[in-house]
N, C-alpha and C. Protein backbone atom coordinates (compact mmCIF):
# COMPACT_ATOMS: atom_id res chain seq x y z
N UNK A 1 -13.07 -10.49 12.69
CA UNK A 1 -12.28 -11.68 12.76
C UNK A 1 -13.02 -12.82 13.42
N UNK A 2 -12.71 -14.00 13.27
CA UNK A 2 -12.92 -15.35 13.61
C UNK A 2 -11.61 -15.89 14.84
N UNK A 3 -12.41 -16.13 16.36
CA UNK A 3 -13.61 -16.11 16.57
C UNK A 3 -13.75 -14.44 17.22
N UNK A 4 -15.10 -14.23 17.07
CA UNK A 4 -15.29 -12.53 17.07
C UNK A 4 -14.50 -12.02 18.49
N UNK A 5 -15.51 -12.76 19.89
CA UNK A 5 -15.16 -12.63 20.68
C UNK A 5 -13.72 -12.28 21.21
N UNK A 6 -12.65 -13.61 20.87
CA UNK A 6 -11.47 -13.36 20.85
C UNK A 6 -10.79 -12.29 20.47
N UNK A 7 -11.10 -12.16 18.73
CA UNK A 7 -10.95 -10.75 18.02
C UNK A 7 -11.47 -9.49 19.03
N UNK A 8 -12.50 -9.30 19.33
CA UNK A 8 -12.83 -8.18 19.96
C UNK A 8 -11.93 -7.86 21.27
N UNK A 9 -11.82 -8.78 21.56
CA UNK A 9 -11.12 -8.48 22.83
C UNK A 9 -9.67 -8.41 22.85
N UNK A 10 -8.91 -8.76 21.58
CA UNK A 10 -7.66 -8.56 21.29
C UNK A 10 -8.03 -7.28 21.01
N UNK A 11 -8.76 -6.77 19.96
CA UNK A 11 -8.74 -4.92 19.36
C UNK A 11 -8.87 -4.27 20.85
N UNK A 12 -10.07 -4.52 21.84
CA UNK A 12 -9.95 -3.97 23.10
C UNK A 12 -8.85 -2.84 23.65
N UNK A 13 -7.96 -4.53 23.96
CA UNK A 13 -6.68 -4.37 24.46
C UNK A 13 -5.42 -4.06 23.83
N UNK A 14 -5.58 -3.75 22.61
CA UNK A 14 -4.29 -3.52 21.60
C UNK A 14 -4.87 -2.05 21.00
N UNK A 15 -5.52 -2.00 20.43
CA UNK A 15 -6.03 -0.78 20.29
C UNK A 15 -5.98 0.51 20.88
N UNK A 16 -5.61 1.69 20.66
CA UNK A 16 -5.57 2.87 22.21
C UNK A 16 -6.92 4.03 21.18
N UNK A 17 -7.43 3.56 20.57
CA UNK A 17 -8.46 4.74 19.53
C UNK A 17 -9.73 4.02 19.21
N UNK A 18 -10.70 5.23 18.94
CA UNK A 18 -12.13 4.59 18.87
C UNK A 18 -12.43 4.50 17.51
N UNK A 19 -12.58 2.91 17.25
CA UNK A 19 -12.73 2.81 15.57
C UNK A 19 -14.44 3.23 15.04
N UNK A 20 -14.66 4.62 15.51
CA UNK A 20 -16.18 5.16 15.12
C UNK A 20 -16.05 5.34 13.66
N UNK A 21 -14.95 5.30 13.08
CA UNK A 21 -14.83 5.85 11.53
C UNK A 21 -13.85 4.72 10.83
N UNK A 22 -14.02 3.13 11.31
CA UNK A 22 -12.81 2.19 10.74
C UNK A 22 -14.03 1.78 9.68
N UNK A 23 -15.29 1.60 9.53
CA UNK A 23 -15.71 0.93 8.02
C UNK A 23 -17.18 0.99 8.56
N UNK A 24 -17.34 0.55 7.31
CA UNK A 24 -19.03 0.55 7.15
C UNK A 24 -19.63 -0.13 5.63
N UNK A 25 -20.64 0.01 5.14
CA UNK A 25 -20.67 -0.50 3.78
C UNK A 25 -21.77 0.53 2.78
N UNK A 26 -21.72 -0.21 1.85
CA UNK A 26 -22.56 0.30 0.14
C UNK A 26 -23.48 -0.34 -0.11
N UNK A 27 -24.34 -0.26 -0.48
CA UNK A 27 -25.00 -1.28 -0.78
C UNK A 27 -26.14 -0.57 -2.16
N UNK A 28 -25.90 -1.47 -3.07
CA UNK A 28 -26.89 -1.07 -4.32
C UNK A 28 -27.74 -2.05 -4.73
N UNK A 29 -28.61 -1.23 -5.08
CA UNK A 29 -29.78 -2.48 -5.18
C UNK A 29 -30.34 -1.90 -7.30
N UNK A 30 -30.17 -3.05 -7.58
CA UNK A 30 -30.80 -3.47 -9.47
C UNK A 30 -31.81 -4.27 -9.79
N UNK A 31 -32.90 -4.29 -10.04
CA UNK A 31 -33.88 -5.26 -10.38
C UNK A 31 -34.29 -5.58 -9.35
N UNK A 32 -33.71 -7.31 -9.08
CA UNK A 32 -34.25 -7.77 -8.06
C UNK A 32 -32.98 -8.45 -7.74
N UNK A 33 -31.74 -7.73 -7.47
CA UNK A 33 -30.34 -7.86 -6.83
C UNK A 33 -30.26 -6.56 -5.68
N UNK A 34 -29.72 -7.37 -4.72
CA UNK A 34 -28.84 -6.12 -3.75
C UNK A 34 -27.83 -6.95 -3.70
N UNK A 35 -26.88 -5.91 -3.93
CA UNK A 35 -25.67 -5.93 -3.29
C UNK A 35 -24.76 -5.37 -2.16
N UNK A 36 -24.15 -5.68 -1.36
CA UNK A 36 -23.30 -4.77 -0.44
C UNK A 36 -22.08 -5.12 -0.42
N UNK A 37 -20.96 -4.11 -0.27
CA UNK A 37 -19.66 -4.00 -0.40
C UNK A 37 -19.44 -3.31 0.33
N UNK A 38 -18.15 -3.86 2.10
CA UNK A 38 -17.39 -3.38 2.55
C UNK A 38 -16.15 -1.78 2.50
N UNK A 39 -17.11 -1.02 2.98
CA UNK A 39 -15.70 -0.07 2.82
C UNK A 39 -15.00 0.28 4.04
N UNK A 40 -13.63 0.20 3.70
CA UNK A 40 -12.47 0.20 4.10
C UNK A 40 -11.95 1.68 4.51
N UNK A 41 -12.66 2.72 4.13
CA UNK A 41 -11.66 3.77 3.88
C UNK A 41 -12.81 5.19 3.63
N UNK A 42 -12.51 6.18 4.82
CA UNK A 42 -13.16 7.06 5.00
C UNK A 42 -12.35 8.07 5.51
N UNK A 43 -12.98 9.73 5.79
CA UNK A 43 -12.57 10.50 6.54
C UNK A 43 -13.12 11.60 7.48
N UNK A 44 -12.38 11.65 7.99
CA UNK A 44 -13.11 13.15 9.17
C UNK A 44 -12.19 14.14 9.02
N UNK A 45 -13.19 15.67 8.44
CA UNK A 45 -12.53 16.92 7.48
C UNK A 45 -12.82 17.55 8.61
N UNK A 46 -11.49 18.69 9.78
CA UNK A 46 -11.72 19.15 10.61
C UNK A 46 -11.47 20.70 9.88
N UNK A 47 -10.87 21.65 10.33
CA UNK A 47 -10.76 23.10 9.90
C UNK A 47 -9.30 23.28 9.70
N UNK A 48 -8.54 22.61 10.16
CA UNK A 48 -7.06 22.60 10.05
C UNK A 48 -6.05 21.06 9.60
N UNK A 49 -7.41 20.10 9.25
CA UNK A 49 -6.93 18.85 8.83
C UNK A 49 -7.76 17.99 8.49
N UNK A 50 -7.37 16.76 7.94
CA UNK A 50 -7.86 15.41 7.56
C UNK A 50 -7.15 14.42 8.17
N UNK A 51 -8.48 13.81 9.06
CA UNK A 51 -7.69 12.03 9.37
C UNK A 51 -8.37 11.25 8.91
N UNK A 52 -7.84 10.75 7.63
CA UNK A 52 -8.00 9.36 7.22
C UNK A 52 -7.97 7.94 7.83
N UNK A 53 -9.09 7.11 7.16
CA UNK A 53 -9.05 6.25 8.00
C UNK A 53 -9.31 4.77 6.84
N UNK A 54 -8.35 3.95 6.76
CA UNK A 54 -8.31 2.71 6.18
C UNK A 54 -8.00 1.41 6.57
N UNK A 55 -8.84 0.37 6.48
CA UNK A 55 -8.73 -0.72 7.29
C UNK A 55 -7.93 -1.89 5.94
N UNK A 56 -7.60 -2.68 6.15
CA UNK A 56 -7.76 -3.97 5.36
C UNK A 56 -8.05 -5.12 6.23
N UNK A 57 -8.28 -6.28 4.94
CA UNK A 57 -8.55 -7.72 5.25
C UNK A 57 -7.32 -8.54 5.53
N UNK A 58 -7.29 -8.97 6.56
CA UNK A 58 -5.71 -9.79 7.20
C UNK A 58 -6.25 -11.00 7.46
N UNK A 59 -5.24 -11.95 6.86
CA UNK A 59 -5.82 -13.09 7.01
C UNK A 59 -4.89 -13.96 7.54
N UNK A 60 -4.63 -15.34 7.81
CA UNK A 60 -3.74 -15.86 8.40
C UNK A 60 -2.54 -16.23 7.28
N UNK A 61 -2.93 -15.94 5.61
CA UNK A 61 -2.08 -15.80 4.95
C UNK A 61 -1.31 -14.84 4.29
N UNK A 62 -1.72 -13.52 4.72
CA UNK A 62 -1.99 -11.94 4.61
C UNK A 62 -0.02 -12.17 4.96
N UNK A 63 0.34 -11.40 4.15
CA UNK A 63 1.91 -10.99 3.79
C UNK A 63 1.72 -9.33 5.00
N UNK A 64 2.77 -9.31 5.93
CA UNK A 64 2.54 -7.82 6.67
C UNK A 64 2.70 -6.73 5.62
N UNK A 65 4.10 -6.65 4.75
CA UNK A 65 4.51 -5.67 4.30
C UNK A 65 3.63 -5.43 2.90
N UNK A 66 2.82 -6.19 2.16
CA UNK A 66 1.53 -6.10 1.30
C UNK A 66 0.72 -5.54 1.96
N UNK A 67 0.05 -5.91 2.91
CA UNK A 67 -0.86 -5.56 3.47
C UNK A 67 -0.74 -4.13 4.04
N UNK A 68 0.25 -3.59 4.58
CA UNK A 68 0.64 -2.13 4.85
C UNK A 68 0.66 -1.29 3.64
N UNK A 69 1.25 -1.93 2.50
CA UNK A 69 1.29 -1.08 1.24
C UNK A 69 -0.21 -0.95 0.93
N UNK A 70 -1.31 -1.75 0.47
CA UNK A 70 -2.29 -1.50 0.13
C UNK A 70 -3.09 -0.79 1.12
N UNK A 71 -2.97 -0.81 2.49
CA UNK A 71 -3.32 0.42 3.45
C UNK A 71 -3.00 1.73 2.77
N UNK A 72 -1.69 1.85 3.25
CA UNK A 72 -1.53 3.15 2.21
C UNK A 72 -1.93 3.76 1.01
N UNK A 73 -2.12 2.78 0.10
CA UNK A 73 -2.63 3.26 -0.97
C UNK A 73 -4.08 3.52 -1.03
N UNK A 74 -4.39 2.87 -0.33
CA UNK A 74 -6.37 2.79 0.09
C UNK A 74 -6.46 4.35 1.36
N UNK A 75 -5.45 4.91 1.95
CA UNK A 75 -5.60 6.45 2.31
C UNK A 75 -4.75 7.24 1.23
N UNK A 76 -4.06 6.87 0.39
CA UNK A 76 -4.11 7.80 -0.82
C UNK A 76 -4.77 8.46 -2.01
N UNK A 77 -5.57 6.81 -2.02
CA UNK A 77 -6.60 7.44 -2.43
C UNK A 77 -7.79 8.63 -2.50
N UNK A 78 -8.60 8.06 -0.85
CA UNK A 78 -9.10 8.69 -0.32
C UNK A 78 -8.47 10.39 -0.31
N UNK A 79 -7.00 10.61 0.10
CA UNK A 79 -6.80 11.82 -0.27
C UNK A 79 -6.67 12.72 -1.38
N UNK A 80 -6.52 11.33 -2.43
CA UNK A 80 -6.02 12.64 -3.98
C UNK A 80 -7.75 12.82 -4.34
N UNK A 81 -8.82 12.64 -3.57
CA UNK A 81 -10.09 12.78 -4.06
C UNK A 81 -10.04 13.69 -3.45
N UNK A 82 -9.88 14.23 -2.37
CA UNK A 82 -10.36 14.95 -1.44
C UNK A 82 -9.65 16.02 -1.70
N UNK A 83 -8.18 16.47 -1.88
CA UNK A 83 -7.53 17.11 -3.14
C UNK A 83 -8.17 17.85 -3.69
N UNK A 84 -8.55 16.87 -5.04
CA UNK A 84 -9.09 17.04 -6.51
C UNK A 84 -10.70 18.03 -6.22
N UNK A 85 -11.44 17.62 -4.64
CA UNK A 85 -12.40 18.29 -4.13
C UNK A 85 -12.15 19.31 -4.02
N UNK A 86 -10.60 20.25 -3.45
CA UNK A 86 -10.70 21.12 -2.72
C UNK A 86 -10.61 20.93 -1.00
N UNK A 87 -10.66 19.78 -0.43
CA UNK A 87 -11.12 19.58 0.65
C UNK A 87 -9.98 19.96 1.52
């Protein structure tokens, strides 16, 4: 978020969990293109479970109850793969 600082220090203090697994990125490279793309949505496979983990983009025009739905669906995903794995 913009400004970071601020942002950081709001997640700080609002936050009670360590976002070691909230995102990271992709990045592919063609010719003489790279690209990278944000991901949102990962997991940690323990012996008796899965915690999913999905972020979105909130913006100052960001709808709450959109933005919660596409959360969800962005860890549903992630699970009907993991499913379809066996996992």
């Amino acid at each position: 978020g913009v400004p970071k600082d601020l942002c950081s220090e709001i997640i700080k203090n609002t936050e009670k969990y360590n976002r070691a697994f909230y995102a990271g990125y992709i990045q592919t490279e063609q010719d003489n293109e790279t690209t990278c793309y944000v991901n949102l949505r990962c997991a940690q496979l323990f012996r008796n479970g899965i915690l999913l983990y999905a972020g979105g983009g909130i913006t100052a025009l960001s709808e709450p109850e959109k933005e919660w739905k596409e959360t969800e669906m962005k860890a549903d995903a992630v699970l009907q793969r993991l499913t379809f794995l066996g996992a």
